[in-house]
C-alpha atoms as a PDB file:
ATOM      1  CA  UNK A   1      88.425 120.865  94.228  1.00  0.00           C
ATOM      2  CA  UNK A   2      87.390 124.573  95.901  1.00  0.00           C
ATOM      3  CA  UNK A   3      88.413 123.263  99.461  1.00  0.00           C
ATOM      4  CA  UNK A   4      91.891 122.855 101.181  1.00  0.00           C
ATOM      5  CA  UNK A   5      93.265 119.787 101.471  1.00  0.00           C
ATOM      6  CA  UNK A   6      92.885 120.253 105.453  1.00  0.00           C
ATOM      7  CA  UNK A   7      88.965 119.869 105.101  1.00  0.00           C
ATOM      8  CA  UNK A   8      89.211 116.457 103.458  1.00  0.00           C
ATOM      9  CA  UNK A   9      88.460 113.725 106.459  1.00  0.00           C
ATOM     10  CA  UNK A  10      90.855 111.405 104.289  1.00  0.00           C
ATOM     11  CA  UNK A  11      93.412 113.599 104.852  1.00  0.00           C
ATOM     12  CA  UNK A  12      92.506 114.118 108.476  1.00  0.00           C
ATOM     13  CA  UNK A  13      92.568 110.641 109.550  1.00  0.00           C
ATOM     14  CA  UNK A  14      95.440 109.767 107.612  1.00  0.00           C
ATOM     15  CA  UNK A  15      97.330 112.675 109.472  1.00  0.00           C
ATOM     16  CA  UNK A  16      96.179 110.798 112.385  1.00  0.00           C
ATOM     17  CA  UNK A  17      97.074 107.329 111.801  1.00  0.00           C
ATOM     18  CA  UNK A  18     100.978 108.882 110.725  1.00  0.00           C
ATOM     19  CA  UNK A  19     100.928 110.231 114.649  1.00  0.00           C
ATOM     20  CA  UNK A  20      99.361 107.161 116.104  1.00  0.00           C
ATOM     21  CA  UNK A  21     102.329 104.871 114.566  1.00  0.00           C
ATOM     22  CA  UNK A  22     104.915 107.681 115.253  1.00  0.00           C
ATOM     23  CA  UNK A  23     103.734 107.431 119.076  1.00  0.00           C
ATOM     24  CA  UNK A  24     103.574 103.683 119.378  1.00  0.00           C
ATOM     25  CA  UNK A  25     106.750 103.216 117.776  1.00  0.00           C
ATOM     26  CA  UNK A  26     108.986 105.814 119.999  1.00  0.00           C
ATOM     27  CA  UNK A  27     110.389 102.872 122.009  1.00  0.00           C
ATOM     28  CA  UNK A  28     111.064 100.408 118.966  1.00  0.00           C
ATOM     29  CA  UNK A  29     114.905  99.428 118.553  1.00  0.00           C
ATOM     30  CA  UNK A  30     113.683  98.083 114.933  1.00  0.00           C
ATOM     31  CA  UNK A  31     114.782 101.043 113.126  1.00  0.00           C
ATOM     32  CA  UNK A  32     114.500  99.892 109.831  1.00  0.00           C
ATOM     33  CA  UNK A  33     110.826  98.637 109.965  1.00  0.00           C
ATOM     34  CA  UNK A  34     110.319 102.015 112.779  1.00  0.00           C
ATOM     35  CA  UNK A  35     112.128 103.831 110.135  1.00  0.00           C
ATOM     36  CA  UNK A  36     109.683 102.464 106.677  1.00  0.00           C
ATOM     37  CA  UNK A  37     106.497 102.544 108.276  1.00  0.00           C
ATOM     38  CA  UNK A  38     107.249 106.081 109.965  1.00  0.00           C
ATOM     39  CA  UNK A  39     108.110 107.040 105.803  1.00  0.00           C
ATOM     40  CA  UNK A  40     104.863 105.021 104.515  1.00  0.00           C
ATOM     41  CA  UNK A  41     102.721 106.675 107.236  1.00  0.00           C
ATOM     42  CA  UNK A  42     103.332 109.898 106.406  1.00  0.00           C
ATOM     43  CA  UNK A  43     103.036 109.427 102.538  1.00  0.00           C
ATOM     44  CA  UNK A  44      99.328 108.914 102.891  1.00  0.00           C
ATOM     45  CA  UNK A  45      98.389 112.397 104.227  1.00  0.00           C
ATOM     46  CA  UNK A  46     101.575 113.651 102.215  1.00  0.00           C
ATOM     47  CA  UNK A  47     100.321 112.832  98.810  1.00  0.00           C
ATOM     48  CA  UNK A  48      96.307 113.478  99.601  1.00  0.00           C
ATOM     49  CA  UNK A  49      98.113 117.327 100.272  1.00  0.00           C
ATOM     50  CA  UNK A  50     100.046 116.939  97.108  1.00  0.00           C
ATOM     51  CA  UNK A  51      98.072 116.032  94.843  1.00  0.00           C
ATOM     52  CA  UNK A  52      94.911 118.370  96.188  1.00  0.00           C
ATOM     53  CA  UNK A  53      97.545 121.656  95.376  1.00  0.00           C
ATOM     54  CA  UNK A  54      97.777 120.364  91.911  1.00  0.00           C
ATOM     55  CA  UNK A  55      95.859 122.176  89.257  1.00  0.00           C
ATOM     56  CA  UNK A  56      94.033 119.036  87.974  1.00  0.00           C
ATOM     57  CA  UNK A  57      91.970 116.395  88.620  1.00  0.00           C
ATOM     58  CA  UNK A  58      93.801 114.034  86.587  1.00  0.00           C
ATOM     59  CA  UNK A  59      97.140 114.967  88.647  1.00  0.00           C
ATOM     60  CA  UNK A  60      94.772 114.210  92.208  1.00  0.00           C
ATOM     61  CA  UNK A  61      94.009 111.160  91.426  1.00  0.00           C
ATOM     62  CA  UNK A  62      97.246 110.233  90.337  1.00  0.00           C
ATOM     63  CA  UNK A  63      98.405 111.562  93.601  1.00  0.00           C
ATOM     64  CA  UNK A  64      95.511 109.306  95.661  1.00  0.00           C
ATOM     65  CA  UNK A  65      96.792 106.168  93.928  1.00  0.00           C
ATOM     66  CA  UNK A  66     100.393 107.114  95.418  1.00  0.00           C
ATOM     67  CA  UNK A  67      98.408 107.621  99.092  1.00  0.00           C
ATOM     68  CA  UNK A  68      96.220 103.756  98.833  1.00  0.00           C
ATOM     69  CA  UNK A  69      99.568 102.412  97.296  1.00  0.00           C
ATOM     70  CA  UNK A  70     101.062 103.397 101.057  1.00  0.00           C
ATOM     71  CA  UNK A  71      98.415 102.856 102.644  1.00  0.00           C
ATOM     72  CA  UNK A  72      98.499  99.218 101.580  1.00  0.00           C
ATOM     73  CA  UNK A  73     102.171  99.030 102.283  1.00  0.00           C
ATOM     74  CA  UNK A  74     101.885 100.384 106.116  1.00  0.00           C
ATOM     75  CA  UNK A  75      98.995  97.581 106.184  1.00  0.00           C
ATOM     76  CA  UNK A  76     101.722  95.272 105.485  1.00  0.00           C
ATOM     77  CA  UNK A  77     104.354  96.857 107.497  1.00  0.00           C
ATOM     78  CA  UNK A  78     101.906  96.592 110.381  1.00  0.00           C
ATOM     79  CA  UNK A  79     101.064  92.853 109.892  1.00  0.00           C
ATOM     80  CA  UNK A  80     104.937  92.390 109.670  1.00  0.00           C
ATOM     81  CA  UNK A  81     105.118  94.849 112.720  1.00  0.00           C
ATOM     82  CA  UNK A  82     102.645  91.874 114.536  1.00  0.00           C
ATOM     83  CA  UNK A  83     104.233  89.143 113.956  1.00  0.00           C
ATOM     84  CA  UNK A  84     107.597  89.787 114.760  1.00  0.00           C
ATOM     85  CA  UNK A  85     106.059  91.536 118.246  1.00  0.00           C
ATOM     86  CA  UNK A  86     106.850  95.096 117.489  1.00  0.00           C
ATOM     87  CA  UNK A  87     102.953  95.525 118.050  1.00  0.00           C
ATOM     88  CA  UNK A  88     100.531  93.583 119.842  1.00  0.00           C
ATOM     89  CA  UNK A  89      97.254  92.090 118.628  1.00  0.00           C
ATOM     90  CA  UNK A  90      95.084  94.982 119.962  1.00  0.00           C
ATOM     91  CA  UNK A  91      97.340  97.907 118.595  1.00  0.00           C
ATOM     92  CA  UNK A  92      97.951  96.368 115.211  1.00  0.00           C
ATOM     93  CA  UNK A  93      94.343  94.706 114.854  1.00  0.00           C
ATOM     94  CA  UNK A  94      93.073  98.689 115.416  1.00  0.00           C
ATOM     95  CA  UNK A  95      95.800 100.156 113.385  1.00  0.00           C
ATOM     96  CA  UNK A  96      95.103  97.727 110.668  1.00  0.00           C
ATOM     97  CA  UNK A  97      91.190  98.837 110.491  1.00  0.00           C
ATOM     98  CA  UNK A  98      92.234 102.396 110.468  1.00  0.00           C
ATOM     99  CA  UNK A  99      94.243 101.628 107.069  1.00  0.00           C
ATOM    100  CA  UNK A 100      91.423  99.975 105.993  1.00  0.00           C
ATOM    101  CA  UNK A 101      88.897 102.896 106.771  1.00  0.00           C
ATOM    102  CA  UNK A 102      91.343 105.345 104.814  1.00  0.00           C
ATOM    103  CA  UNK A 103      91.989 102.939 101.674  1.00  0.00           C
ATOM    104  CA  UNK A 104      88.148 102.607 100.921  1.00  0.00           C
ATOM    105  CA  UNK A 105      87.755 106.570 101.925  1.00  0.00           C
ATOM    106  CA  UNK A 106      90.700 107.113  99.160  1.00  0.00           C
ATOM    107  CA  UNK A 107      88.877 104.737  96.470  1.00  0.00           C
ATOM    108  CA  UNK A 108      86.048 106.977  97.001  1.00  0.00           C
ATOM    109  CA  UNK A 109      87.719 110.089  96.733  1.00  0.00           C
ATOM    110  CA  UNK A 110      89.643 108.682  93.542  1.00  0.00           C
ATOM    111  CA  UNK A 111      86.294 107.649  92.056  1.00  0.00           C
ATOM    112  CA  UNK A 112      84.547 110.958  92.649  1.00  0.00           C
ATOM    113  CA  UNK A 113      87.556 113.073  90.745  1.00  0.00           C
ATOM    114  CA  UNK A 114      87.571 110.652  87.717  1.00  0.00           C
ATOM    115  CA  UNK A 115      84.187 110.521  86.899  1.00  0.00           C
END
């Protein structure tokens, strides 16, 4: 890869988005969805660092699938996080396109390592 993980943007905004849902869910008394969507947050940036100290490309990407897999499952946590009104329209609707940002950024990433 020759870089750290630290100068992927991927990783970057996915360290972000894990902070952003940390903060906005300090006050939530729903500690079980708080709880998974605190744990699928920070698996995004968690596995992009994982799998970028691995000493393969074949091992990276496996590790990027892990990442979109929880990015896809915070997307869902989020919607869930909406409707019950954990998180209103605004907050999710934003949080939501920042999932969406990262998952494409991560297909790209995964694409450029396998080919």
């Amino acid at each position: 890869m020759g870089k750290s993980f630290e100068d992927l943007s991927v990783w970057q905004k996915s360290k972000d988005l894990a902070v952003l849902v940390i903060n906005e869910l300090s006050g939530s008394k729903n500690y079980s969805l708080k709880d998974q969507m605190i744990r699928s947050a920070i698996s995004i940036a968690s596995n992009i660092a994982e799998g970028a100290e691995r000493k393969g490309s074949k091992e990276f990407a496996n590790f990027i699938s892990y990442s979109s897999g929880s990015c896809a499952e915070l997307m869902t946590q989020i919607m869930i996080a909406q409707e019950t009104d954990e998180f209103d329209n605004d907050i999710a609707n934003a949080l939501i396109k920042e999932c969406r940002e990262i998952s494409k950024m991560l297909y790209g990433l995964r694409k450029s390592i396998t080919e």
